[in-house]
Protein backbone atom coordinates (compact mmCIF):
# COMPACT_ATOMS: atom_id res chain seq x y z
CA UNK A 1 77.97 -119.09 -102.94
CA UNK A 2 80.74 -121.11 -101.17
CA UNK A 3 82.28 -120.18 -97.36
CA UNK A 4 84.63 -118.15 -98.43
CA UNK A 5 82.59 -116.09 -100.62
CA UNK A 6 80.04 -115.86 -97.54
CA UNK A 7 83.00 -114.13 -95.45
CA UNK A 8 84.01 -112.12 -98.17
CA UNK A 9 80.34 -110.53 -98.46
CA UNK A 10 80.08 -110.15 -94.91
CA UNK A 11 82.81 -108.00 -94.50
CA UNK A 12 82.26 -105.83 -97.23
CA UNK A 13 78.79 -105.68 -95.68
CA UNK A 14 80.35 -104.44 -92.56
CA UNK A 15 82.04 -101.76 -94.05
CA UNK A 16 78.82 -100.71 -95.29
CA UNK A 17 76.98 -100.81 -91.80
CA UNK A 18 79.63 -99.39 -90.14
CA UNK A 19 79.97 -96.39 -92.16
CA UNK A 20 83.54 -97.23 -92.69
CA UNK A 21 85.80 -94.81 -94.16
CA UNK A 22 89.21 -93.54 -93.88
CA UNK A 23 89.20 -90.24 -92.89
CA UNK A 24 91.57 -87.60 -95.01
CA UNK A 25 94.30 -87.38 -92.48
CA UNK A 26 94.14 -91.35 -92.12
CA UNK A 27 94.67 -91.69 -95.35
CA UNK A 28 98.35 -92.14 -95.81
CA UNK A 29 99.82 -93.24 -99.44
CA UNK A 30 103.48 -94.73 -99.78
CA UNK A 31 105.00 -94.40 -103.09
CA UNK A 32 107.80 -96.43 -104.55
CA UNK A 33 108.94 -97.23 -107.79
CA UNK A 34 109.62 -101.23 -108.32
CA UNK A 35 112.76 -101.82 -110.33
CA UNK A 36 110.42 -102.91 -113.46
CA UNK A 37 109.90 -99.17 -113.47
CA UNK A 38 106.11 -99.46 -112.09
CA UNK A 39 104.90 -97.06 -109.36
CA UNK A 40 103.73 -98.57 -106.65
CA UNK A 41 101.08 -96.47 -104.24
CA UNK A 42 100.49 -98.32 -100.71
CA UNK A 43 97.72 -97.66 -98.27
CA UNK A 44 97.88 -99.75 -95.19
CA UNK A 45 94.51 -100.27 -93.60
CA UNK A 46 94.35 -102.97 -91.12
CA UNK A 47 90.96 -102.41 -89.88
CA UNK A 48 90.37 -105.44 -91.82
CA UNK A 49 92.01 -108.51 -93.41
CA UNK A 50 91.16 -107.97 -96.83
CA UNK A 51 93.61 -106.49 -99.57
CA UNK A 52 92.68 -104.61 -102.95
CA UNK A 53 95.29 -104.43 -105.76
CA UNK A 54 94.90 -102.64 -108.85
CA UNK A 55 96.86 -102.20 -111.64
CA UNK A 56 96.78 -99.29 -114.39
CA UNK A 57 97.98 -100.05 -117.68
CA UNK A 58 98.58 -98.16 -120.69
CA UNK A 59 96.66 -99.90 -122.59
CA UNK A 60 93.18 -98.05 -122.80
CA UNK A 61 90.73 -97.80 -125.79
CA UNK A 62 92.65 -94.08 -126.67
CA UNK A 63 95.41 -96.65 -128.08
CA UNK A 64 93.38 -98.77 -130.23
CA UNK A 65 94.37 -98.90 -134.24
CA UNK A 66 92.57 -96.85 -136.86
CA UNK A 67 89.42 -98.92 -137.91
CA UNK A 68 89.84 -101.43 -134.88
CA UNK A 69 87.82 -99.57 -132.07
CA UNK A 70 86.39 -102.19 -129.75
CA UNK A 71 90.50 -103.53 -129.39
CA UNK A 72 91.41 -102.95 -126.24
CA UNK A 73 88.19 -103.62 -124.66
CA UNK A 74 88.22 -107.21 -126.54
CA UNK A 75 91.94 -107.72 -124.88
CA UNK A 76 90.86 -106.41 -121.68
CA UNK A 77 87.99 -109.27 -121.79
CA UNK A 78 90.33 -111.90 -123.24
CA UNK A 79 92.99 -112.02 -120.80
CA UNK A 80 91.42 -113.80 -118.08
CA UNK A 81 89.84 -116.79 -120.49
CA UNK A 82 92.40 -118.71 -118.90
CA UNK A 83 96.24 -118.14 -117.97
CA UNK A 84 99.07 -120.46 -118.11
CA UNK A 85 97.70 -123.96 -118.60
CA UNK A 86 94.61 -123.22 -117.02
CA UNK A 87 91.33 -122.69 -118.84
CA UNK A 88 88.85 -120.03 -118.00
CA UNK A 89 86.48 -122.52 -116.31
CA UNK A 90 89.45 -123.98 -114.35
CA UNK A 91 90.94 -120.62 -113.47
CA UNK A 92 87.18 -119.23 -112.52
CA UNK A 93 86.96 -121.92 -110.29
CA UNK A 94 90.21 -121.08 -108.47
CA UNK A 95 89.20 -117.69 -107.87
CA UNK A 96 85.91 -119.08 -106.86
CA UNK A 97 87.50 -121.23 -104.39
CA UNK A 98 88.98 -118.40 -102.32
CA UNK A 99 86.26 -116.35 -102.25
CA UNK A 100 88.18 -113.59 -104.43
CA UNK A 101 87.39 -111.49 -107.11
CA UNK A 102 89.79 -110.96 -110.56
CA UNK A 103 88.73 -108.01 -113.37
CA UNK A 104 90.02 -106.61 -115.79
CA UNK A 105 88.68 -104.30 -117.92
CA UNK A 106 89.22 -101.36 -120.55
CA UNK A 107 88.13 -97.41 -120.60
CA UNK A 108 89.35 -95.07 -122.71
CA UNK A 109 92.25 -94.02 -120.28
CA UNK A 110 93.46 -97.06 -119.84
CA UNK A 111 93.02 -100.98 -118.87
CA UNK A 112 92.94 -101.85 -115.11
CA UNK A 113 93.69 -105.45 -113.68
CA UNK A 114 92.65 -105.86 -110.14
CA UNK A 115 91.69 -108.51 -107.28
CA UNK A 116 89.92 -108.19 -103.93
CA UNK A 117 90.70 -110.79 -101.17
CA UNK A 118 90.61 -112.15 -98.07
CA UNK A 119 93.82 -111.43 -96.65
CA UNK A 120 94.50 -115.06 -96.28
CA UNK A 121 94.35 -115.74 -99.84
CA UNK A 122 96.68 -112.82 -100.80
CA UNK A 123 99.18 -114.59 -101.94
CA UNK A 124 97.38 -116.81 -104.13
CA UNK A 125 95.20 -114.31 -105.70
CA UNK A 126 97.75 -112.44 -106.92
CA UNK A 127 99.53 -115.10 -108.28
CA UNK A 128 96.24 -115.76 -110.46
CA UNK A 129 96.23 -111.97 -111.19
CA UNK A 130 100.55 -112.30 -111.96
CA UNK A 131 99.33 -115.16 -114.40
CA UNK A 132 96.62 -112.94 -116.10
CA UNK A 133 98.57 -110.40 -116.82
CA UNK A 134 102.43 -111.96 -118.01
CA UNK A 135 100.47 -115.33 -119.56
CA UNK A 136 97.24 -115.14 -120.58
CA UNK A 137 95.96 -118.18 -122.47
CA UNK A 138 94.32 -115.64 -125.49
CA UNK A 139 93.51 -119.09 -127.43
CA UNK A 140 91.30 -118.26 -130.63
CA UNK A 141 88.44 -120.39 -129.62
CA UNK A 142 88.27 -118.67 -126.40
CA UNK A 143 88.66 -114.91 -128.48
CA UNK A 144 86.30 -115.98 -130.75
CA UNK A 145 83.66 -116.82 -128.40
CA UNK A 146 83.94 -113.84 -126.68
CA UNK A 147 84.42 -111.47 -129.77
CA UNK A 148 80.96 -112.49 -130.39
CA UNK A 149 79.15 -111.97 -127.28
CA UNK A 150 79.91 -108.47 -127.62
CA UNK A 151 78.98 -107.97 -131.11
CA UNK A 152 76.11 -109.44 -129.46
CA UNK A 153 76.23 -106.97 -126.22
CA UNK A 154 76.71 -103.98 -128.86
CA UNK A 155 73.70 -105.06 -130.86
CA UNK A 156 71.72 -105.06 -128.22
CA UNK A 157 73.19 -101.71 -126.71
CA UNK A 158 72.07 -100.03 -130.33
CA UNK A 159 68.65 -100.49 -129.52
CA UNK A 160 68.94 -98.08 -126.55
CA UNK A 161 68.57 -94.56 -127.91
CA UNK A 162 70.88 -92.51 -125.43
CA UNK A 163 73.51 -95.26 -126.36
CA UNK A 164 72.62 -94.02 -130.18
CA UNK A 165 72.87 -90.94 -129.08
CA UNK A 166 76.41 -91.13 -127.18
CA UNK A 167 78.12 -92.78 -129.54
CA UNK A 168 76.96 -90.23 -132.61
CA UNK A 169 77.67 -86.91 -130.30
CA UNK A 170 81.68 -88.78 -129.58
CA UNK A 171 82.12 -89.13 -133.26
CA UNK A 172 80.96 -85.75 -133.87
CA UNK A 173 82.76 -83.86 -131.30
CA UNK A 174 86.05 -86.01 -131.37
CA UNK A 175 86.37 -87.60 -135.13
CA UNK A 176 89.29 -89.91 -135.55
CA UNK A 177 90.69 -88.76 -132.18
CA UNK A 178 91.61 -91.17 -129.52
CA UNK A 179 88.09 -89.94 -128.10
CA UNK A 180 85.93 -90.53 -131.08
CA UNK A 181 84.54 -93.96 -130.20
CA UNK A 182 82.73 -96.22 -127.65
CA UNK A 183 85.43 -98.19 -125.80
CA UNK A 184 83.31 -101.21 -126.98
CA UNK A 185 83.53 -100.71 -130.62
CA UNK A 186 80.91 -100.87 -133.19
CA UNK A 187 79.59 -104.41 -134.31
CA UNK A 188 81.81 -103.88 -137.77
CA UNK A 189 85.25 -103.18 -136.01
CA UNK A 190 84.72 -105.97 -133.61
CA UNK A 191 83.40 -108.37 -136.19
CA UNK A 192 86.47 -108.00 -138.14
CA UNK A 193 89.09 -108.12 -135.52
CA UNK A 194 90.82 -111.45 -134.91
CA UNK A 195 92.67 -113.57 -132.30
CA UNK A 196 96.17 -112.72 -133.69
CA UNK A 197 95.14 -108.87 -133.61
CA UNK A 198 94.22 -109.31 -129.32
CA UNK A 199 97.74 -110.60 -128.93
CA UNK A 200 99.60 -108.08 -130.99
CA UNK A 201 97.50 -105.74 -128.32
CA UNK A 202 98.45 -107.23 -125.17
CA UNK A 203 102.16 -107.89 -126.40
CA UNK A 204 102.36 -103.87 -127.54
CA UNK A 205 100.26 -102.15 -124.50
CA UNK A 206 100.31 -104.87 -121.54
CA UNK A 207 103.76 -103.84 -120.25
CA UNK A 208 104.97 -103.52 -116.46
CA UNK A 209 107.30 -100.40 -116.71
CA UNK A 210 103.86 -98.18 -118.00
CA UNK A 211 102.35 -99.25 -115.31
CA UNK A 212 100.81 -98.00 -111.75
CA UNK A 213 99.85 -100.47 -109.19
CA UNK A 214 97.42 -99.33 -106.05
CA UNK A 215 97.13 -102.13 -103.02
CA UNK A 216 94.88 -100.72 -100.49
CA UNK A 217 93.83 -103.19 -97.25
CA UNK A 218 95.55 -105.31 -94.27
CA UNK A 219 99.13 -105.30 -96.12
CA UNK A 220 102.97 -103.90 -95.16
CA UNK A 221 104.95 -101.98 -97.54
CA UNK A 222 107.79 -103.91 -97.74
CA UNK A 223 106.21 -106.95 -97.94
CA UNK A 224 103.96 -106.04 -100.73
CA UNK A 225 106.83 -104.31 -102.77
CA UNK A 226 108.94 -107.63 -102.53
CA UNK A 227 106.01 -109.78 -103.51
CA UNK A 228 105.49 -107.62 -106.32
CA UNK A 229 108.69 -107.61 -108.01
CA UNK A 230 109.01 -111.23 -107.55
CA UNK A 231 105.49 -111.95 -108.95
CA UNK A 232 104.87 -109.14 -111.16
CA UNK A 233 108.43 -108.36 -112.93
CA UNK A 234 106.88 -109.03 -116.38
CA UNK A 235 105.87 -108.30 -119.22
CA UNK A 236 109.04 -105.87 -119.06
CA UNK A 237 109.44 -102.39 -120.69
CA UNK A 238 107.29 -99.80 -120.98
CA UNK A 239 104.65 -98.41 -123.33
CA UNK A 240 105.67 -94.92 -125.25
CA UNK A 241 103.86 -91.88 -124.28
CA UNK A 242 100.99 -91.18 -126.78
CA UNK A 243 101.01 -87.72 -128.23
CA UNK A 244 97.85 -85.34 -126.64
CA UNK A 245 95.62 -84.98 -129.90
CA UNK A 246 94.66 -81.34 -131.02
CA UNK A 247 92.01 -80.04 -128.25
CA UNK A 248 88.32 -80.59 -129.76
CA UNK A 249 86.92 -77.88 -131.32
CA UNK A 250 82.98 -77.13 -132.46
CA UNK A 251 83.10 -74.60 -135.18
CA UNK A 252 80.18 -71.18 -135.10
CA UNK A 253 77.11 -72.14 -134.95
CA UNK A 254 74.36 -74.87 -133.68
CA UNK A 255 75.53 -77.99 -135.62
CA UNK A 256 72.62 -80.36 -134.97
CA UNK A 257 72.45 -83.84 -135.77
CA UNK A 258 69.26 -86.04 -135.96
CA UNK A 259 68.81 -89.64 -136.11
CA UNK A 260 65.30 -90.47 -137.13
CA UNK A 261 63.41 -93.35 -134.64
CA UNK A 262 60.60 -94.06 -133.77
CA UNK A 263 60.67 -93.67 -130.39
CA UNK A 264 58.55 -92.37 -127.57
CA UNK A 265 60.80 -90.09 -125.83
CA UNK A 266 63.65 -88.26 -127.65
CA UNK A 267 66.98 -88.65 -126.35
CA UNK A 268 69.25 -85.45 -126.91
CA UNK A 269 72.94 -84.47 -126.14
CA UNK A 270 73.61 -80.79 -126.34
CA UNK A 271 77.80 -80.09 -125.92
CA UNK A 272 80.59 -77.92 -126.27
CA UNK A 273 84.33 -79.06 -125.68
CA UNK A 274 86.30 -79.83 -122.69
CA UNK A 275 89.09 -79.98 -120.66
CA UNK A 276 91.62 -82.26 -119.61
CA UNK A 277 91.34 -83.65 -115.67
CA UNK A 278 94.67 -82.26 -115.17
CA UNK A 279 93.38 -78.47 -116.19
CA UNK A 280 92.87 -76.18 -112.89
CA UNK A 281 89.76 -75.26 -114.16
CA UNK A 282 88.28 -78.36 -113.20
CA UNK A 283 87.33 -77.62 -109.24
CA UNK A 284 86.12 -74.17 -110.34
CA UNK A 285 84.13 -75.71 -113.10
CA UNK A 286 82.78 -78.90 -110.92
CA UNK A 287 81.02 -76.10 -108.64
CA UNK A 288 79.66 -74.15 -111.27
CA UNK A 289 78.27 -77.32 -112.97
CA UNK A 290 76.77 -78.77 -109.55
CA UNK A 291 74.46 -75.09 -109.62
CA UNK A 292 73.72 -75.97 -113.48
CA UNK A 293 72.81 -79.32 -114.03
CA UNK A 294 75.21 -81.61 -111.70
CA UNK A 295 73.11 -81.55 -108.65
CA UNK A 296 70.60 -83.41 -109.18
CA UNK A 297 67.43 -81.99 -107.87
CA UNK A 298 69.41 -78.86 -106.79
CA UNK A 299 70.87 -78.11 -109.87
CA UNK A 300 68.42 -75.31 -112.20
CA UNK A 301 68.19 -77.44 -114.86
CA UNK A 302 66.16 -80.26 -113.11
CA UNK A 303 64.65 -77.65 -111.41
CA UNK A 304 63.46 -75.82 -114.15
CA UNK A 305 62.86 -77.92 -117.17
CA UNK A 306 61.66 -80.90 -115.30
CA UNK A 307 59.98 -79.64 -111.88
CA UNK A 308 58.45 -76.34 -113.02
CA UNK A 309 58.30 -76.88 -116.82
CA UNK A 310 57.28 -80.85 -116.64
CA UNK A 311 59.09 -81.43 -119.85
CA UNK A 312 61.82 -83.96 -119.00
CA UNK A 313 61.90 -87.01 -116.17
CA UNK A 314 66.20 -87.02 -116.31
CA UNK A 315 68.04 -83.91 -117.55
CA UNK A 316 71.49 -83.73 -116.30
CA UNK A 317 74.87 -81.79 -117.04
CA UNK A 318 78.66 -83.75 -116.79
CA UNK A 319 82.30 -82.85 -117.57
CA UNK A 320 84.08 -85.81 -118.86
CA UNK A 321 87.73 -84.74 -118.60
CA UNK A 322 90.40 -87.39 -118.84
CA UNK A 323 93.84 -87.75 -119.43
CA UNK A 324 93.44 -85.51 -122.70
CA UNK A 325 90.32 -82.82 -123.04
CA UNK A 326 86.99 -84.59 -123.03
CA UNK A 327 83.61 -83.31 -123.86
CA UNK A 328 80.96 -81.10 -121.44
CA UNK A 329 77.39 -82.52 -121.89
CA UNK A 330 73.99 -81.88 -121.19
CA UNK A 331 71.56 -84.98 -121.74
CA UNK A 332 68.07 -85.15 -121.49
CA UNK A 333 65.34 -87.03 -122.30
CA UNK A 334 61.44 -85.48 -123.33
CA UNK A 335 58.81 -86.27 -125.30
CA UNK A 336 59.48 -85.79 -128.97
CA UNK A 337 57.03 -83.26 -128.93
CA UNK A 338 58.85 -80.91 -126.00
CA UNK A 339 61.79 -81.12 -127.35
CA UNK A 340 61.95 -78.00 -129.14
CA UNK A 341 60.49 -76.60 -125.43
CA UNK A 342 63.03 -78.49 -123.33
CA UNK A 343 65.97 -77.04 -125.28
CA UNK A 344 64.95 -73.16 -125.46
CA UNK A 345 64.60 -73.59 -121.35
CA UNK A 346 68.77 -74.87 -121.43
CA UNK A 347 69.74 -72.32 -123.82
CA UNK A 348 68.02 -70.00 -121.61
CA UNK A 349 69.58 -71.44 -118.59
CA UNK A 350 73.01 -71.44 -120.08
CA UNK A 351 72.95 -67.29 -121.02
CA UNK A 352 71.88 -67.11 -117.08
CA UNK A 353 75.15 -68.54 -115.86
CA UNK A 354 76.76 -66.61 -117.94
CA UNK A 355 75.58 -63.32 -117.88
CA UNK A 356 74.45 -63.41 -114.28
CA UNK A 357 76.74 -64.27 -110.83
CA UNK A 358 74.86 -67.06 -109.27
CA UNK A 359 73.75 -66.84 -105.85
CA UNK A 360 75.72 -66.91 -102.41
CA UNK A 361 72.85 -69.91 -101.34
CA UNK A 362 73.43 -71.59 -104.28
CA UNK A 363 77.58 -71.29 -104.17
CA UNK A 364 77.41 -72.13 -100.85
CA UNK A 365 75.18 -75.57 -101.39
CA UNK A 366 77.72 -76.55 -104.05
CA UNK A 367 80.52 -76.01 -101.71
CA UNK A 368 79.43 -77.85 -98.91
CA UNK A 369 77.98 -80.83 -101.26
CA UNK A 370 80.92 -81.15 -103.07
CA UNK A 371 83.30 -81.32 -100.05
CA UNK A 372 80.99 -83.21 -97.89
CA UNK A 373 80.70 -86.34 -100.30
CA UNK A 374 84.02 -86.06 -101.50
CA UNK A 375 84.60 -89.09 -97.99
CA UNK A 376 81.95 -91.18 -100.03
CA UNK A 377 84.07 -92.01 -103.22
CA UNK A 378 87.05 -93.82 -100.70
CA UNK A 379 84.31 -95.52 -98.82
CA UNK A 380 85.90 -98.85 -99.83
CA UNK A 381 89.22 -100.74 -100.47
CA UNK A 382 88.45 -100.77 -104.38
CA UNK A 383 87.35 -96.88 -104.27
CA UNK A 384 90.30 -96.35 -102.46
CA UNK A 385 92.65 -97.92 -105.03
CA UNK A 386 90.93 -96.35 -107.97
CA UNK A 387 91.72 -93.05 -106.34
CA UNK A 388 94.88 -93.35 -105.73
CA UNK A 389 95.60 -94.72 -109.31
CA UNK A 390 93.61 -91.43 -109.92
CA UNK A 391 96.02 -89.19 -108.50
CA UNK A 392 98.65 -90.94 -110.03
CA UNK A 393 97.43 -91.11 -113.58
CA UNK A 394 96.64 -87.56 -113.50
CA UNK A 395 98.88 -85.92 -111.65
CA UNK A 396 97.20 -85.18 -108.56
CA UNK A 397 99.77 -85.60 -105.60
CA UNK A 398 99.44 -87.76 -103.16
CA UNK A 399 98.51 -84.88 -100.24
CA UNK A 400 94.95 -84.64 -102.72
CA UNK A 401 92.27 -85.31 -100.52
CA UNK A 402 93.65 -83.08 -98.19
CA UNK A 403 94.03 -80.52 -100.68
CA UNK A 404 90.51 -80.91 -102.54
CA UNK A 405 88.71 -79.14 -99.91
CA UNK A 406 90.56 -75.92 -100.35
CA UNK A 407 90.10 -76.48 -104.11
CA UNK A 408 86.41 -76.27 -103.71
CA UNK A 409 86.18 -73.70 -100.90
CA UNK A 410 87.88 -71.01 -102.85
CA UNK A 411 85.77 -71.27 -105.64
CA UNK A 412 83.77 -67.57 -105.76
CA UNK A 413 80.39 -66.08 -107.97
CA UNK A 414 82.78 -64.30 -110.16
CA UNK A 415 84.74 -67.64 -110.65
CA UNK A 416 81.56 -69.80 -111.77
CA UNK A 417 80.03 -67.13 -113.57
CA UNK A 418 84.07 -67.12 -115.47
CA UNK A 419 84.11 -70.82 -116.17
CA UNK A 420 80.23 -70.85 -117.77
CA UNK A 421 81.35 -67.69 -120.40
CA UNK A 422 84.84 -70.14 -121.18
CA UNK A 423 83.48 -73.42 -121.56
CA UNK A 424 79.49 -72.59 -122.92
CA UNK A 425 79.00 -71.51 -125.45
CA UNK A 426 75.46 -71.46 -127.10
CA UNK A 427 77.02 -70.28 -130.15
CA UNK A 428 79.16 -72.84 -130.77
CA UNK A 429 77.39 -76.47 -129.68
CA UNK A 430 76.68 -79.73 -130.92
CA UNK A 431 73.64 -81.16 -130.64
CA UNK A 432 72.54 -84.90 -131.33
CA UNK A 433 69.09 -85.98 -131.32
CA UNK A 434 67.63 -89.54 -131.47
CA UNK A 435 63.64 -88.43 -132.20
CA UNK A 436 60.75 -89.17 -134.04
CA UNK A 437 61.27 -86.04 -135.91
CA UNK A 438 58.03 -86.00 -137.59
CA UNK A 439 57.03 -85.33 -133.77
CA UNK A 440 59.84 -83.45 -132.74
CA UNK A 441 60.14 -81.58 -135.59
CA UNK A 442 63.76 -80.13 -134.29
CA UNK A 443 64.73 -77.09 -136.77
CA UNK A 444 68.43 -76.07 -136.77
CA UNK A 445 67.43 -72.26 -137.78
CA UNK A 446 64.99 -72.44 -134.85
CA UNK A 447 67.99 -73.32 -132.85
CA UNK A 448 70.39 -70.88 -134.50
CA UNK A 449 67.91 -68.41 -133.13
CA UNK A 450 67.55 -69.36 -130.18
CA UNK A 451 71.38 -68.85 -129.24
CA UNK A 452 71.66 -66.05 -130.89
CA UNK A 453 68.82 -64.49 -128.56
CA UNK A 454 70.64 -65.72 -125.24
């Protein structure tokens, strides 16, 4: 670790000790729109000289080709092997030099470029970044070579059994959607993908007017906007809005899937469909999940089937709602022999939220949890700029964290008891198992049963 690096560390790590974070009211966002067409969002913090810039770009996994999954994730690797003239090792080494950090990387949402720095280095770090993103090198040996470490990376993935297990319960609930696959890819659509197919990507999705650009750190407005449009002004144009797919649906019934392992513990997803982050529903719904399964020890579900019951070390609940309607989960992991167990307890816990209003204690533990962290997701510059793409991307407003609070607050029993009967529905689930099922013996009629009775 060189000097700069050192310094870097250090006053990250001081952030840290000092329990740094803007508070709400401190937070203030300028928004501009460069002539490229890109929105720019500005926080000025001048606490201390380090900047954060990141970049959205339409160009998430949601746009990759029929039969190419794993293609925007393979660009989103690619581009920084090198920009310009420089190779990756030569270009490493120049971010090395100054201490800073360059990424860029895919979800399913979209790509995001970004760089951390010392605010001495500013300038030059995001002239690497500028070079990344209008130039990258995307030479075939380099694509090749990394094409295969993640066949490689999946490969190894495929051995885990919730990774098994995520990737069959996305195919099942989503299909050919824009949702139906792993970012990543299998190891057959990234094995047949080839160099000329990353740069077709990048030249089609990697485009300046699509895009929304968060700096964050020890920077003025101005002079960030005009060091943007002079360093960032390509690629030009913009990417055309993708049309929202047809909202998942799970037809009647318990459709349970099984993949056969031998494995110790079985890994199972249990799910219904989602919503989009934009839907209102989603505050309501985040407290209603905390009090089932998305509070960790406080949630019933941990308390029930692992604490009293003893039948499962992790068991959690999650909403993933994006920029089109995700997926609501419930994962667990049990003994192959419990499983049967495990589940009746979470159908059982499910017809409780919805047939009964939960408890004031309970509502009011949510409440207070879910305002009081809310601080600890902008505790850094980088938090802070993927929040404010955040708000961007989804249409929050820029007064948000200010607003959240009141989101949350005003969320009552008859409200969390109203989003468990909408979005659970025991009647109408997928569930994917990875099991030794001559253990586990799972039974979809057992199952079937089982929702009916709650």
């Amino acid at each position: 670790m060189n000097l700069r690096r050192t310094a870097l560390a250090i006053f990250a790590a001081m952030l840290v000790v000092a329990g740094w974070a803007p508070a709400s009211h401190a937070l203030e966002i300028k928004r501009v729109t460069l002539s490229n067409g890109a929105i720019l969002l500005v926080s000025e913090q001048h606490q201390l000289p380090m900047v954060t810039v990141a970049i959205a770009l339409d160009a998430g996994s949601r746009r990759d080709p029929q039969g190419k999954a794993g293609l925007a994730s393979l660009t989103a690797r690619c581009v920084t092997l090198g920009a310009g003239s420089l190779t990756a090792d030569q270009f490493n080494q120049k971010v090395d030099f100054m201490g800073s950090s360059v990424a860029v990387a895919a979800s399913e949402d979209f790509a995001e470029a970004s760089f951390t720095s010392l605010k001495q280095y500013e300038s030059d770090t995001m002239a690497l970044l500028a070079e990344v993103i209008q130039h990258p090198a995307l030479r075939d040996g380099d694509i090749v070579h990394k094409q295969a470490e993640v066949v490689a990376a999946i490969k190894a993935a495929e051995q885990q059994p919730g990774y098994v297990a995520g990737i069959a319960f996305r195919k099942q609930m989503f299909g050919d959607q824009p949702y139906g696959h792993s970012p990543d890819g299998t190891t057959e659509t990234v094995g047949k993908l080839t160099p000329q197919d990353v740069r077709d990507f990048y030249r089609r999705f990697y485009k300046m007017g699509s895009a929304v650009i968060a700096v964050v750190g020890d920077v003025d407005t101005a002079q960030i906007k005009a060091a943007l449009e002079k360093d960032l002004a390509e690629p030009a144009g913009s990417v055309p809005a993708q049309a929202a797919p047809p909202p998942p649906t799970v037809p009647d019934g318990v459709h349970l899937s099984i993949i056969n392992r031998n494995v110790a513990q079985a890994n199972l997803i249990m799910g219904f469909p989602g919503m989009q982050r934009s839907n209102p529903d989603y505050y309501r719904f985040q407290v209603m999940n905390y009090i089932l399964g998305g509070g960790g020890f406080a949630s019933r579900l941990m308390q029930v089937v692992r604490s009293k019951a003893g039948l499962a070390y992790s068991i959690a609940s999650g909403n993933d709602a994006g920029l089109f309607a995700g997926s609501i989960r419930i994962t667990l992991q049990t003994k192959n022999q419990s499983a049967n167990e495990a589940m009746k307890l979470i159908f059982q816990q499910i017809a409780e939220m919805r047939n009964k209003p939960v408890s004031e204690a309970e509502l009011a533990s949510a409440r207070k949890f879910l305002i009081g962290s809310f601080p600890l997701k902008i505790d850094r510059q980088s938090a802070i700029a993927d929040y404010m793409l955040e708000i961007q991307l989804y249409g929050l407003g820029l007064d948000y964290i200010d607003r959240y609070p009141a989101y949350v607050s005003g969320v009552d029993q008859q409200q969390v008891q109203a989003m468990a009967r909408k979005y659970l529905h025991p009647d109408a689930m997928l569930i994917v198992a990875v099991a030794n099922q001559e253990k586990a013996a799972i039974n979809t009629q057992t199952l079937q049963e089982e929702a009916k009775h709650n």
